[in-house]
Protein backbone atom coordinates (compact mmCIF):
# COMPACT_ATOMS: atom_id res chain seq x y z
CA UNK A 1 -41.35 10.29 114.22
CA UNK A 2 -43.75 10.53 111.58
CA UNK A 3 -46.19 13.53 111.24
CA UNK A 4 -49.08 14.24 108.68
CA UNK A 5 -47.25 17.46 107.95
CA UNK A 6 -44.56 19.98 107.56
CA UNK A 7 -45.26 23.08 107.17
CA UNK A 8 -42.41 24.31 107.76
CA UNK A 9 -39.90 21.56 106.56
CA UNK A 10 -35.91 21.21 107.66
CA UNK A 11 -34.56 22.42 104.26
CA UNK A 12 -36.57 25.58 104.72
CA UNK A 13 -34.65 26.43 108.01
CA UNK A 14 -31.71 28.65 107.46
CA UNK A 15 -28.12 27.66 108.86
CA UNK A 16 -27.44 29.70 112.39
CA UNK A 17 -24.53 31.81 112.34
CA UNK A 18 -23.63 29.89 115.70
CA UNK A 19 -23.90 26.36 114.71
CA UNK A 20 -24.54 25.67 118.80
CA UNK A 21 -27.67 27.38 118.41
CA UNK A 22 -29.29 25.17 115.27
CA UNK A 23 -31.22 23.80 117.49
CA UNK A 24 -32.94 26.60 118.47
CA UNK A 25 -34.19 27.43 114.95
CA UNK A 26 -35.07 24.00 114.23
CA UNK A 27 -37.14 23.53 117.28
CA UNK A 28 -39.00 27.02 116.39
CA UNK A 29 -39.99 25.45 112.83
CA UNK A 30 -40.61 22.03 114.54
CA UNK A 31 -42.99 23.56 117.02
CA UNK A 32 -44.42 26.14 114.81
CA UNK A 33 -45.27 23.28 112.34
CA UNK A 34 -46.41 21.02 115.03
CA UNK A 35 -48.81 23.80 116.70
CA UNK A 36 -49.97 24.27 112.78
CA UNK A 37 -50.87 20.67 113.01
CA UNK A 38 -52.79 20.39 115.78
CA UNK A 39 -55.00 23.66 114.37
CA UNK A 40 -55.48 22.21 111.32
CA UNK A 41 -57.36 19.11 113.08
CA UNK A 42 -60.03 21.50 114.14
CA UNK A 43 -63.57 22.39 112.14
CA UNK A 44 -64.20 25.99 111.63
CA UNK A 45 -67.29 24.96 114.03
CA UNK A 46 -65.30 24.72 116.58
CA UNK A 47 -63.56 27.64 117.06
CA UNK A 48 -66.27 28.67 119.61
CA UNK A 49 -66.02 25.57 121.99
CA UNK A 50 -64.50 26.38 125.59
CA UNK A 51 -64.20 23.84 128.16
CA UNK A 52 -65.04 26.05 130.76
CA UNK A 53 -67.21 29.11 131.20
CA UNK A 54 -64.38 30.83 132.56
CA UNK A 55 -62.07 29.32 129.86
CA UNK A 56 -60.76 30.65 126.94
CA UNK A 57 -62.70 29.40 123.18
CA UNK A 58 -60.50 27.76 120.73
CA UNK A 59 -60.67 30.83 118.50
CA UNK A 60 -59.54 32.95 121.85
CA UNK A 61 -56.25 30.81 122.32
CA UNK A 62 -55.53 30.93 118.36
CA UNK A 63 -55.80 34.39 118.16
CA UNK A 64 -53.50 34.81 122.04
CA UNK A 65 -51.27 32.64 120.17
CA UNK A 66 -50.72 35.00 117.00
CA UNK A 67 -50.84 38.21 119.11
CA UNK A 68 -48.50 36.98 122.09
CA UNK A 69 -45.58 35.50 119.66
CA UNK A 70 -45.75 39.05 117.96
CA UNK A 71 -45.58 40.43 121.34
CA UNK A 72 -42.52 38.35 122.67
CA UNK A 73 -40.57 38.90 118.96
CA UNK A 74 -40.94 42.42 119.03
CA UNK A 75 -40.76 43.44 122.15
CA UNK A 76 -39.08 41.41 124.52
CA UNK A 77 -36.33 39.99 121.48
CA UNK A 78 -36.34 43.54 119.62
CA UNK A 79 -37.66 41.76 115.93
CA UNK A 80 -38.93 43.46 112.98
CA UNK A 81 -42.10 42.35 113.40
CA UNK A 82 -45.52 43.37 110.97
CA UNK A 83 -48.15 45.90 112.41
CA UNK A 84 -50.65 44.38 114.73
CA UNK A 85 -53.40 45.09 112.60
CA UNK A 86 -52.36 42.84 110.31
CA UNK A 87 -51.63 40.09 112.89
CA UNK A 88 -55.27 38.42 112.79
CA UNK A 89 -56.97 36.85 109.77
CA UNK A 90 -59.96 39.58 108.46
CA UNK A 91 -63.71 39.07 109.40
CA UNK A 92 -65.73 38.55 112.54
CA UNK A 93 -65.67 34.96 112.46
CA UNK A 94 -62.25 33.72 110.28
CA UNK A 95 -61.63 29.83 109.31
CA UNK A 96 -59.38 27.48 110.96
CA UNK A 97 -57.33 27.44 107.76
CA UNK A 98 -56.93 31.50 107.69
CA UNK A 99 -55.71 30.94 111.53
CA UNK A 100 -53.16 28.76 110.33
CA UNK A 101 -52.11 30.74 107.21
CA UNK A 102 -51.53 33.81 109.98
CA UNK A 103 -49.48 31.39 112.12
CA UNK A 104 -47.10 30.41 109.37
CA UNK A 105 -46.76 33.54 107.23
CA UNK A 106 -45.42 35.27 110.87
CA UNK A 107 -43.25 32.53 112.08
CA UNK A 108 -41.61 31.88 108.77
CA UNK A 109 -39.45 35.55 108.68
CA UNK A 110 -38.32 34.92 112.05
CA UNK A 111 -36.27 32.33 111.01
CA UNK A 112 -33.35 34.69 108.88
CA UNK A 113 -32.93 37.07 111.91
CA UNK A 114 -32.84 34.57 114.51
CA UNK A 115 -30.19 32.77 112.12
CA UNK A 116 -28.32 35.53 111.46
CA UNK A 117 -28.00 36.91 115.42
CA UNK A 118 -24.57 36.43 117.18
CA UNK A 119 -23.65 35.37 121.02
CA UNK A 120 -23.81 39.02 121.72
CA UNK A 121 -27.36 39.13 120.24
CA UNK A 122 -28.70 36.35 122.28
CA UNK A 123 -27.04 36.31 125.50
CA UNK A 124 -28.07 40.31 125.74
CA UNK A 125 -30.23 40.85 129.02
CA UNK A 126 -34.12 42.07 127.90
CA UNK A 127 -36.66 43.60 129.05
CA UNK A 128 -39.54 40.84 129.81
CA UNK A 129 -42.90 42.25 131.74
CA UNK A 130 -41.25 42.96 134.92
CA UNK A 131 -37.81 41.89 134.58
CA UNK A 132 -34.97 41.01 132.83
CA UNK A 133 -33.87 38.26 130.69
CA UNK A 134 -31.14 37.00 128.18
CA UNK A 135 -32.79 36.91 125.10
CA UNK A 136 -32.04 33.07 124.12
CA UNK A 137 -34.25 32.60 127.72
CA UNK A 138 -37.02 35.06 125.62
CA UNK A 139 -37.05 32.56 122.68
CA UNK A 140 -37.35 29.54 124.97
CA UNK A 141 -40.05 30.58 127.30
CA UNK A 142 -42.13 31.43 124.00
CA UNK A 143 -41.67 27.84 122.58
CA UNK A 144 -42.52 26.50 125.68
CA UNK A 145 -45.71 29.15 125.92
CA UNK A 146 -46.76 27.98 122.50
CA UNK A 147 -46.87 24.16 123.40
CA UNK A 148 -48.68 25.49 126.18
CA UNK A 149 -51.74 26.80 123.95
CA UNK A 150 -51.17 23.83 121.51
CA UNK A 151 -51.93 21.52 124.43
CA UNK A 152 -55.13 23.65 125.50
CA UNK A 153 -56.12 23.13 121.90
CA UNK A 154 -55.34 19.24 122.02
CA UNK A 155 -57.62 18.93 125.15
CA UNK A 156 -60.30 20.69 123.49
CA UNK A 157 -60.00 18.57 120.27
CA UNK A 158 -60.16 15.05 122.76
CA UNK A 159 -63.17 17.04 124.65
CA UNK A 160 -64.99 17.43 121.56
CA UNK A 161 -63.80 13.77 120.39
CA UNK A 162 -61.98 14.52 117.67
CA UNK A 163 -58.90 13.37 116.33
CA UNK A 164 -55.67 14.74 118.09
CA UNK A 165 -52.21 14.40 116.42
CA UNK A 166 -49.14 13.79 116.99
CA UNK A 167 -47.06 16.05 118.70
CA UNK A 168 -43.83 14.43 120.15
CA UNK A 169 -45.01 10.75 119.55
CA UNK A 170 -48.17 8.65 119.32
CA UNK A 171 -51.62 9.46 120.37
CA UNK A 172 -54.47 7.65 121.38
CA UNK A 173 -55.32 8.43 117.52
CA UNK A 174 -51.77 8.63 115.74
CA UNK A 175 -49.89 5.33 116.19
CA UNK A 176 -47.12 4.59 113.73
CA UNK A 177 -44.49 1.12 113.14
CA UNK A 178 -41.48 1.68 115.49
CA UNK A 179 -42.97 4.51 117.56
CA UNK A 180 -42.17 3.50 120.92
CA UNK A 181 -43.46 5.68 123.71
CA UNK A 182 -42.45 5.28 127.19
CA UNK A 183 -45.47 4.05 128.70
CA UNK A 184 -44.03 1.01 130.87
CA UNK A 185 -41.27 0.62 133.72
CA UNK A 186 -38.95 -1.65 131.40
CA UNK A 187 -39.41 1.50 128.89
CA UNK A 188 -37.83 3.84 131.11
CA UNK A 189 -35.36 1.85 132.20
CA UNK A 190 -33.51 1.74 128.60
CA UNK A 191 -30.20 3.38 128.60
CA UNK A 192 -28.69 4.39 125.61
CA UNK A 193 -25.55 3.69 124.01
């Protein structure tokens, strides 16, 4: 697949002690850098747009986003994580681009400790709200949180008809040679080898 950028590229993504779990810290980056993407399509004018009166604004769901993968690294996986004053770009009214400086300059020193962790580490049963959950469960229910909020921001971006960007494949914007989404019966149907 082809994407405008990387922000946080492959060779940047340290080697897991448990080479089953690569995957893990590569989809992190991949998501973290995809999420940065999407962001980065938005104008710092519209950072106050919401959908919905009872909806969240754009700048609401960026700043959730910083504050709630803090939240899940520090206290539901047991991270090092930075004070939460620091957590938000500075000001009353912060660009898109400081938003997605915060985003990356958090995610990025996740990577090591994640890396380093062993099967103890991640198969360890956690605190989460109101229950309990193996830690590798943590990690995955906040990837799949942040595509959440990336996909709230992708709506908004179509609602205010701008540009969205690829994600996991072509958009109505983003097309590419040899992209191939499966938008047609005789699609699905393929079989690999």
């Amino acid at each position: 697949m082809t994407y405008e950028h990387d922000f946080i590229p492959a060779a940047a993504v340290p080697r897991a002690r448990l080479p089953l779990l690569q995957h893990l810290l590569d989809t992190y980056a991949s998501e973290t850098s995809k999420t940065a993407g999407v962001w980065t399509e938005l104008r710092d004018d519209q950072l106050d747009f919401r959908p919905h009166q009872r909806s969240s604004s754009v700048r609401q769901i960026l700043a959730h986003q910083l504050l709630s993968e803090r939240r899940f690294f520090a206290e539901f996986v047991g991270l090092a994580e930075p004070p939460v004053e620091t957590l938000l770009p500075p000001g009353d009214a912060p660009a898109v681009a400081a938003y997605v400086d915060r985003l990356l300059a958090l995610a990025r020193p996740r990577l090591a400790p994640l890396a380093e962790a062993d099967e103890a580490f991640w198969l360890a049963e956690v605190p989460f709200f109101d229950v309990r959950r193996q830690r590798i469960w943590v990690v995955w229910r906040r990837i799949l949180h942040t595509a959440h909020h990336r996909a709230q921001v992708g709506i908004a971006l179509r609602m205010l008809e701008d540009r969205v960007p690829p994600t996991y494949g072509p958009t109505a914007d983003v097309n590419w040679s040899g992209a191939d989404p499966t938008t047609t019966l005789d699609a699905a149907r393929r079989r690999g080898a």
